[in-house]
C-alpha atoms as a PDB file:
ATOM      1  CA  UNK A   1       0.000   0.000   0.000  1.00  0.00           C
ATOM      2  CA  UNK A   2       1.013   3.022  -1.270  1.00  0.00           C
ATOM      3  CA  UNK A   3       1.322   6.460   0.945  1.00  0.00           C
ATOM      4  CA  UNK A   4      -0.801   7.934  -1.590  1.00  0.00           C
ATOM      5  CA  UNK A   5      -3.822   5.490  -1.205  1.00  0.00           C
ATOM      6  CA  UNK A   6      -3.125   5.800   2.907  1.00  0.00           C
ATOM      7  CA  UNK A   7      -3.740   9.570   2.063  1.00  0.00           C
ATOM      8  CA  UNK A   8      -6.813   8.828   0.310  1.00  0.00           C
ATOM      9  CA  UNK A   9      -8.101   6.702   2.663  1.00  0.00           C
ATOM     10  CA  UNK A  10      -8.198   8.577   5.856  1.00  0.00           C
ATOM     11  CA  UNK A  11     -10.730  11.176   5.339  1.00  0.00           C
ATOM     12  CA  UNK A  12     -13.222   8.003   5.012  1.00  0.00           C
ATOM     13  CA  UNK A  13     -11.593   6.135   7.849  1.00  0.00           C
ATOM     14  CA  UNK A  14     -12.472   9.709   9.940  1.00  0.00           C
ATOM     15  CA  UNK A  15     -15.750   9.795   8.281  1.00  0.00           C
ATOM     16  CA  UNK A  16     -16.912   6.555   9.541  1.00  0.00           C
ATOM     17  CA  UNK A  17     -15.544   7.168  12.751  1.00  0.00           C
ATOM     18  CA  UNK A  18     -17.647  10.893  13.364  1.00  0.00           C
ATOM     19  CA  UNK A  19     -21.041  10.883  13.670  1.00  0.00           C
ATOM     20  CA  UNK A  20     -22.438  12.509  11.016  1.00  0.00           C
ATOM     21  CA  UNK A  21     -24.531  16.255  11.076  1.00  0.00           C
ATOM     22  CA  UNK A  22     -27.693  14.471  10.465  1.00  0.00           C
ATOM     23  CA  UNK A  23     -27.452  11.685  13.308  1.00  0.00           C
ATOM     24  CA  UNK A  24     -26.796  14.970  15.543  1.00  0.00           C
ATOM     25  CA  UNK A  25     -29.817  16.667  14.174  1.00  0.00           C
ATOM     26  CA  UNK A  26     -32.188  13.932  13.983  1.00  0.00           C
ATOM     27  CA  UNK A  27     -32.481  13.322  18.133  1.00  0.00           C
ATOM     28  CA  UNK A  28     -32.848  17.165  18.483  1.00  0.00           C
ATOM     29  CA  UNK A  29     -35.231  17.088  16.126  1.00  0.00           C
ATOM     30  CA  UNK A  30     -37.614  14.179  17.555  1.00  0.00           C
ATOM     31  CA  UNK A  31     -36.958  16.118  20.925  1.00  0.00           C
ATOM     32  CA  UNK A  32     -38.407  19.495  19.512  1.00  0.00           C
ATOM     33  CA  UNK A  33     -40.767  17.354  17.657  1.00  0.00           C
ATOM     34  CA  UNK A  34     -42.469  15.582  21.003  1.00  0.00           C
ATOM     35  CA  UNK A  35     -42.291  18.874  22.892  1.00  0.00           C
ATOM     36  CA  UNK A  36     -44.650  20.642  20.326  1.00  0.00           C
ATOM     37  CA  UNK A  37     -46.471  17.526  20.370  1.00  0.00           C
ATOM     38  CA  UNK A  38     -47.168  17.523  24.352  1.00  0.00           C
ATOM     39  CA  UNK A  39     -47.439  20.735  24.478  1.00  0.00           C
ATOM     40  CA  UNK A  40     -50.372  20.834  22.177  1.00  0.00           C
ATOM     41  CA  UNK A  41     -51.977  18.194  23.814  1.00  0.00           C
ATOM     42  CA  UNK A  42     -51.829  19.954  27.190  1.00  0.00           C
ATOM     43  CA  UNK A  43     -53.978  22.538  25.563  1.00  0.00           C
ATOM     44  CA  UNK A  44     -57.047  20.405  24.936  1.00  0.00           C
ATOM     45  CA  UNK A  45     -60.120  19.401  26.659  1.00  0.00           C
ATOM     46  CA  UNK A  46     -59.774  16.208  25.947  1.00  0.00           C
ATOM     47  CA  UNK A  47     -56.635  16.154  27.772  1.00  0.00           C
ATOM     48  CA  UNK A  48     -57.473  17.998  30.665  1.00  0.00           C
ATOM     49  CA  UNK A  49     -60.713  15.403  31.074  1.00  0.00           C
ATOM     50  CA  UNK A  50     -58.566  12.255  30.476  1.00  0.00           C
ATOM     51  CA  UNK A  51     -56.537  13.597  33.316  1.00  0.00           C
ATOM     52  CA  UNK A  52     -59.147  14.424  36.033  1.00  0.00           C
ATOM     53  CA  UNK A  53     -59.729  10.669  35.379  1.00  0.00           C
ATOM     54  CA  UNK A  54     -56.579   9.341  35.036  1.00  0.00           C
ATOM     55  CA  UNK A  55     -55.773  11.245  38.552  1.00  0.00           C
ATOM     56  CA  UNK A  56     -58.972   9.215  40.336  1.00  0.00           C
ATOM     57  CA  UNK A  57     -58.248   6.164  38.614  1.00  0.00           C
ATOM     58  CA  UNK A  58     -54.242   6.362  40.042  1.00  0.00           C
ATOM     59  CA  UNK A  59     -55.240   7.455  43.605  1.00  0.00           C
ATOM     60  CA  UNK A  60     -58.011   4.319  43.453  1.00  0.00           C
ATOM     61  CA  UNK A  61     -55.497   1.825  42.201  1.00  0.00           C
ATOM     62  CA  UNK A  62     -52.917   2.623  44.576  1.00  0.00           C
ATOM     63  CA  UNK A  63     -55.487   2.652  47.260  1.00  0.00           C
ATOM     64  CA  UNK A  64     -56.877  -0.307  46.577  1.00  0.00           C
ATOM     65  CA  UNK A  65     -53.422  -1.755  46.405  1.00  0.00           C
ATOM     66  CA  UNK A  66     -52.441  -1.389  49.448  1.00  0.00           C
ATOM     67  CA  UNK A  67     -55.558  -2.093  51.522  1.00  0.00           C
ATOM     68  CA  UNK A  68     -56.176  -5.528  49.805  1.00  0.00           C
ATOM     69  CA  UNK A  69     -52.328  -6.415  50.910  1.00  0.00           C
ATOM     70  CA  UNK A  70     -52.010  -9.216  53.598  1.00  0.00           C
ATOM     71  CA  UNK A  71     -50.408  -6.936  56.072  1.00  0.00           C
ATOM     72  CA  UNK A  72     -53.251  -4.128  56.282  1.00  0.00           C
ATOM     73  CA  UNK A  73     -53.816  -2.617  59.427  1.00  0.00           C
ATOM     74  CA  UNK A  74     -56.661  -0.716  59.995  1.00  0.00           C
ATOM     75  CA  UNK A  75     -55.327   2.129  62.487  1.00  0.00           C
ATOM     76  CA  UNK A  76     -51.581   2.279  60.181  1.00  0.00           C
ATOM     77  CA  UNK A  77     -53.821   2.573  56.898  1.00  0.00           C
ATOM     78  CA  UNK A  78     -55.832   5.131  57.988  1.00  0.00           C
ATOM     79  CA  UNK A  79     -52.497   7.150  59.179  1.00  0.00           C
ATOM     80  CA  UNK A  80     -50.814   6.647  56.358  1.00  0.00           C
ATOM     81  CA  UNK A  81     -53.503   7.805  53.915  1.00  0.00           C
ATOM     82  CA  UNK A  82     -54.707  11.110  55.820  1.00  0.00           C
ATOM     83  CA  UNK A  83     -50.485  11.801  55.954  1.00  0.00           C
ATOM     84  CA  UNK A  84     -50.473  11.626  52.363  1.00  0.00           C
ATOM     85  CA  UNK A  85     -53.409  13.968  52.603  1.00  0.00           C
ATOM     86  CA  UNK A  86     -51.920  16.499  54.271  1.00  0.00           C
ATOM     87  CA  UNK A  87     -48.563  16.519  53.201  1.00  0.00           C
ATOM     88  CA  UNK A  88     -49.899  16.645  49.009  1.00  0.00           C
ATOM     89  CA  UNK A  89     -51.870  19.803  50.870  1.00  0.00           C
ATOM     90  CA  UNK A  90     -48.681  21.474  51.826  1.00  0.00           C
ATOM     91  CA  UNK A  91     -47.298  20.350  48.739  1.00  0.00           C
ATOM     92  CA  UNK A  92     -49.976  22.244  46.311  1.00  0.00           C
ATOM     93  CA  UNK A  93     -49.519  24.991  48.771  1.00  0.00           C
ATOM     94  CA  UNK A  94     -45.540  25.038  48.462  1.00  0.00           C
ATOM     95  CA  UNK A  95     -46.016  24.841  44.515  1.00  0.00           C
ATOM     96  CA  UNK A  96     -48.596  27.581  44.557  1.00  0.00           C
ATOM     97  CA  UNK A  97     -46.848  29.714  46.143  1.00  0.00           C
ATOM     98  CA  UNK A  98     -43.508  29.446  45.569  1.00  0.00           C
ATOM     99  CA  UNK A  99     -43.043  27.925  42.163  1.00  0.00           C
ATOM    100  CA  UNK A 100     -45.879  29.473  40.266  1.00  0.00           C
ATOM    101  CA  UNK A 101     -45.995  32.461  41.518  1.00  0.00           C
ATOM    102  CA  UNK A 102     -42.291  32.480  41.783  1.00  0.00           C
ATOM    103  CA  UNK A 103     -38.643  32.866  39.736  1.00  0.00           C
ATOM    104  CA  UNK A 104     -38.691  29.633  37.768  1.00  0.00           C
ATOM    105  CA  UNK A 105     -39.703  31.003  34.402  1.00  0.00           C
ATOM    106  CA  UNK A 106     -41.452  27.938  32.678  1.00  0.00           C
ATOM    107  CA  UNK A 107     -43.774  27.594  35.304  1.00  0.00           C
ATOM    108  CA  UNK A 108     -44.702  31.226  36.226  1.00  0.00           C
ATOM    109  CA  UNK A 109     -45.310  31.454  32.680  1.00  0.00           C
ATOM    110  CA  UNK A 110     -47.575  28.907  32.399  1.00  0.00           C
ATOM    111  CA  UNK A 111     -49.693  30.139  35.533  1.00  0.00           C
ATOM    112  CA  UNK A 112     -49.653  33.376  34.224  1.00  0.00           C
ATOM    113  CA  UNK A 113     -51.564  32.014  31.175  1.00  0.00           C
ATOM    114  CA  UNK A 114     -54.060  30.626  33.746  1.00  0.00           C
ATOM    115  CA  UNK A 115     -54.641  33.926  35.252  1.00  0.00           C
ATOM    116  CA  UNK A 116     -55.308  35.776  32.252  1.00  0.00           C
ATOM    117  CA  UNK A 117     -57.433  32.956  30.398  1.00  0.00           C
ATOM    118  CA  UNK A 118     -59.237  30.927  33.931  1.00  0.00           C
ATOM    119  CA  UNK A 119     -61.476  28.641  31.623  1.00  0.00           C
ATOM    120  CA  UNK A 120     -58.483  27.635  29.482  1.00  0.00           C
ATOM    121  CA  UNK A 121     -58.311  23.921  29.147  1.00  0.00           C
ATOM    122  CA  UNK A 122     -54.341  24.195  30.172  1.00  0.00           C
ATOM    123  CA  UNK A 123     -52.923  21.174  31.754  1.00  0.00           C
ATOM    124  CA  UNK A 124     -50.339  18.729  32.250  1.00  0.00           C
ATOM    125  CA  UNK A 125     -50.336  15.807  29.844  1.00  0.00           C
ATOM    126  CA  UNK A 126     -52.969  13.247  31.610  1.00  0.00           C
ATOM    127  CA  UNK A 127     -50.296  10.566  31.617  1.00  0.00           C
ATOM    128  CA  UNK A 128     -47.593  12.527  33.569  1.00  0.00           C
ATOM    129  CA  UNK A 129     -49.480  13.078  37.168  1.00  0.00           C
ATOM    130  CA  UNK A 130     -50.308   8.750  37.528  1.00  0.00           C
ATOM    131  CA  UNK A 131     -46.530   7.888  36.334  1.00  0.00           C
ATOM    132  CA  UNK A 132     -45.096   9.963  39.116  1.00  0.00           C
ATOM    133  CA  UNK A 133     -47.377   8.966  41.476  1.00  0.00           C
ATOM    134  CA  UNK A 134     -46.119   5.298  40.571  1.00  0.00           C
ATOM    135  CA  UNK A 135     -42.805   6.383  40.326  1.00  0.00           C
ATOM    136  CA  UNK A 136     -43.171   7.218  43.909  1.00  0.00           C
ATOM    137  CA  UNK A 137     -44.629   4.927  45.371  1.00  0.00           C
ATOM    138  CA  UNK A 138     -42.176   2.430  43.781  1.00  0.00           C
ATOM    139  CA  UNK A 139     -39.316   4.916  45.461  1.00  0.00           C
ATOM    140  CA  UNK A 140     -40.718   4.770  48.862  1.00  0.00           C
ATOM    141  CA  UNK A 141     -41.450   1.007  48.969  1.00  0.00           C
ATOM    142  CA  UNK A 142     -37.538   1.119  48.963  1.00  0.00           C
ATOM    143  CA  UNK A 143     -37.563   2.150  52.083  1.00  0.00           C
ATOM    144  CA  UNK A 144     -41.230   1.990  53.812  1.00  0.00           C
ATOM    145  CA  UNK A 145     -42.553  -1.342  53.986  1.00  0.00           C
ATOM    146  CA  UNK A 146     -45.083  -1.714  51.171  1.00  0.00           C
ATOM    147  CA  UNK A 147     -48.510  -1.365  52.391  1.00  0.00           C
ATOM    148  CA  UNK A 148     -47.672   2.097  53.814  1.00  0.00           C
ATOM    149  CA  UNK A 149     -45.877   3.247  50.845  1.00  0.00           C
ATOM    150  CA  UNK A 150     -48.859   2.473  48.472  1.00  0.00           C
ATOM    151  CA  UNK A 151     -51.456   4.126  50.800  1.00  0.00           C
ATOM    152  CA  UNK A 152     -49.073   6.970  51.921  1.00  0.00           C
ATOM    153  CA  UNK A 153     -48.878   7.789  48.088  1.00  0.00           C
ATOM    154  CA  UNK A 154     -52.528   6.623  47.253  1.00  0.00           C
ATOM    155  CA  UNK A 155     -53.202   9.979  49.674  1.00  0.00           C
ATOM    156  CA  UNK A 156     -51.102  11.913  48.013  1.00  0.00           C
ATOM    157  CA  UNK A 157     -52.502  10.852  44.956  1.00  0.00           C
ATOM    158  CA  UNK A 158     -56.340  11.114  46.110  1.00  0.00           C
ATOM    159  CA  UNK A 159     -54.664  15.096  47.004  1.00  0.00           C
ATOM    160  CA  UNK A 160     -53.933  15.701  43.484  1.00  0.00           C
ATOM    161  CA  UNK A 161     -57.294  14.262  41.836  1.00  0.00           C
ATOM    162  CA  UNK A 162     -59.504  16.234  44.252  1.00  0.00           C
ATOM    163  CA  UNK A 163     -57.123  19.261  43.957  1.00  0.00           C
ATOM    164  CA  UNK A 164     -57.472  18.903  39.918  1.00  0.00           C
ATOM    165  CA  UNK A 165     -61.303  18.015  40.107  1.00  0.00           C
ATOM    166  CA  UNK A 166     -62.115  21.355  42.798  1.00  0.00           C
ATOM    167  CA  UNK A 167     -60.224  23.609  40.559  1.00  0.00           C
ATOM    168  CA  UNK A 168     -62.061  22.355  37.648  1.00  0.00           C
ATOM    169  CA  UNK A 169     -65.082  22.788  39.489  1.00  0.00           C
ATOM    170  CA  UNK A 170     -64.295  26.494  40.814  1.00  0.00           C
ATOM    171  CA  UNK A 171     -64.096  27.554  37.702  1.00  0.00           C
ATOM    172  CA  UNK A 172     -66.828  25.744  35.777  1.00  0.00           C
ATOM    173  CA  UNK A 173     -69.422  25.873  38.030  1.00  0.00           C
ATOM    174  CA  UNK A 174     -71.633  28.377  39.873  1.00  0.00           C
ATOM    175  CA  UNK A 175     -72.586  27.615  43.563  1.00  0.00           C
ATOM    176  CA  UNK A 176     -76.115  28.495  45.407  1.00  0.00           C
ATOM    177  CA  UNK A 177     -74.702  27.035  48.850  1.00  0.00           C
ATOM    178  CA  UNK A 178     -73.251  29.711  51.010  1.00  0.00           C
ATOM    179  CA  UNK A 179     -70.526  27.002  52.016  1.00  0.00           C
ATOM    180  CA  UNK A 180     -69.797  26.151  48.368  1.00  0.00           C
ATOM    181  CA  UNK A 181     -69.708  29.693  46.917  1.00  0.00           C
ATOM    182  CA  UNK A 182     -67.201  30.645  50.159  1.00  0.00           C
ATOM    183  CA  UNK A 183     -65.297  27.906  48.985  1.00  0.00           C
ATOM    184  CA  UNK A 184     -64.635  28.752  45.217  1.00  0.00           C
ATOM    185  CA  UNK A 185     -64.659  32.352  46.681  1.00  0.00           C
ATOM    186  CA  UNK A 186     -61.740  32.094  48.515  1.00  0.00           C
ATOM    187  CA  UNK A 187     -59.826  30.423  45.012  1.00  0.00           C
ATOM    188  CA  UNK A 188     -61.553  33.553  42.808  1.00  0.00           C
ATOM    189  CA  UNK A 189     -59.752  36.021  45.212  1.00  0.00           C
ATOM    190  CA  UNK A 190     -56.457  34.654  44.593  1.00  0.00           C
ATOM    191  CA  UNK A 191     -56.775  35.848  41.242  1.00  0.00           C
ATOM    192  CA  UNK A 192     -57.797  39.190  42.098  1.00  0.00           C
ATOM    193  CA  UNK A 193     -54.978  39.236  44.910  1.00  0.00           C
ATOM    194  CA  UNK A 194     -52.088  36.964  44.036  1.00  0.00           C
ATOM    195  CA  UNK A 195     -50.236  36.856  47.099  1.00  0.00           C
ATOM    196  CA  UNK A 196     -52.917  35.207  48.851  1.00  0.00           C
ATOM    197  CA  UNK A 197     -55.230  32.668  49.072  1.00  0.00           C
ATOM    198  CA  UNK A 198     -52.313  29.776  47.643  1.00  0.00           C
ATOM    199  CA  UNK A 199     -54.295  26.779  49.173  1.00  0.00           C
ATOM    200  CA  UNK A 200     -57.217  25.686  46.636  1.00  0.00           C
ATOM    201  CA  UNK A 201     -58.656  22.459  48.185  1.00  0.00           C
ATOM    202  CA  UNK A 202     -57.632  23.905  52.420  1.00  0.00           C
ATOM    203  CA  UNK A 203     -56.935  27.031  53.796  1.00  0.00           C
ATOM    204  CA  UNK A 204     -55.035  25.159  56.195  1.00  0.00           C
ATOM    205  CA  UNK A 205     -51.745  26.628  55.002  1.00  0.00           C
ATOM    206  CA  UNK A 206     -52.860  29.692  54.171  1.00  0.00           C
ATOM    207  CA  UNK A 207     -54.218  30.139  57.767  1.00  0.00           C
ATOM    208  CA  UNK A 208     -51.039  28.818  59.598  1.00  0.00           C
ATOM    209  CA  UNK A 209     -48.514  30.602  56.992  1.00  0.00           C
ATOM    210  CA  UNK A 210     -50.371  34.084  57.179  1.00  0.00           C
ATOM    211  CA  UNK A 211     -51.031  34.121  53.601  1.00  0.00           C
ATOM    212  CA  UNK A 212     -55.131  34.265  53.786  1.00  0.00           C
ATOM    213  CA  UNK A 213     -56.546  37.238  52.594  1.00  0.00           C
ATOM    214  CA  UNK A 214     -57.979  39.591  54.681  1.00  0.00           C
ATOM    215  CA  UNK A 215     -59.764  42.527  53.339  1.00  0.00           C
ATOM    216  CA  UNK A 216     -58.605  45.947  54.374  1.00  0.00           C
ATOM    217  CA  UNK A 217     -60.846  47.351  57.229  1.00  0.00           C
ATOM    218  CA  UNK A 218     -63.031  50.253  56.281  1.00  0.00           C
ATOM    219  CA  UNK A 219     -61.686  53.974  57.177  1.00  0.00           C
ATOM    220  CA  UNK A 220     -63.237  55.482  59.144  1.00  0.00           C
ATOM    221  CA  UNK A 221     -65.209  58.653  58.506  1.00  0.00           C
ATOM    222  CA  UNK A 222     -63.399  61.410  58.484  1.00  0.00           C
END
């Protein structure tokens, strides 16, 4: 072998070694490609249904997981479900509050959009909230035995679905009950007066974080 045909053969010995600018391109592409694709679907009704279903269905199936397991006990069950309750309540409120309505862009954005358009049919993609709620309770059953892990994230779970279905309803549907229309009240200020009100199925953290909203008191007459 020549030098000459050494010469001639190393620019294709380097080409078949680099990847190519279209095997680059063509992941970034797909990527770009499913992003427009989720994020149109998170603009649809049909979406946002599916996904006040898919959020029951998840919170029922992990539920029902864990109380038909051998080692259910009552008094544990119970405890571990209304703690997944509670925490998922400080959770939304933590979200609300400080994610939202705070510096990380993609999300302020997007709740921005929900405060100028309320009846928008803006949501996450209906498979996302039931595969983390899986995800998680596959993470804690790691280190929780079993049966507490599925029921501490079945409350969790039964948080988000009746977080998604009240907000839903707030906003779709006009109350005659004084205790109803207080309700959605306090969510319809919080749009009126964005640092308050963060809590949209309790006021529990609203109440113990100072955050409710209390109307100014009247001045007196001069």
């Amino acid at each position: 072998m020549t030098s000459d045909t050494i010469g001639n053969e190393a620019p294709g010995v380097a080409a078949a070694a680099e990847p190519s600018a279209a095997r680059v391109r063509r992941p970034r592409r797909l990527w770009h490609a499913a992003r427009r694709r989720i994020a149109w679907l998170s603009t649809t009704r049909a979406n946002a249904r599916a996904g006040l279903v898919a959020d029951v269905l998840a919170a029922c199936a992990l539920l029902a997981a864990g109380l038909t397991r051998g080692d259910n006990r009552p008094g544990t069950s119970l405890a571990s479900v209304l703690l997944g309750l509670l925490v998922f309540s400080f959770v939304e409120y933590c979200f609300h509050r400080w994610l939202f309505h705070g510096r990380v862009e993609l999300l302020e954005q997007g709740h921005s959009k929900h405060h100028e358009q309320p009846l928008a049919d803006d949501s996450l993609p209906f498979f996302a909230p039931p595969l983390a709620a899986f995800a998680l309770a596959w993470l804690l059953a790691a280190i929780l035995p079993t049966t507490t892990a599925l029921l501490f994230t079945g409350g969790m779970a039964a948080g988000y679905a009746a977080y998604g279905l009240t907000h839903s309803v707030f906003h779709h549907v006009r109350f005659r009950r004084l205790f109803a229309r207080r309700w959605a009240a306090a969510h319809h200020i919080h749009h009126f007066h964005p640092d308050s009100n963060f809590g949209v199925t309790s006021p529990l953290w609203d109440i113990v974080l100072r955050t409710r909203y209390r109307p100014a008191p009247p001045r007196s007459a001069q």
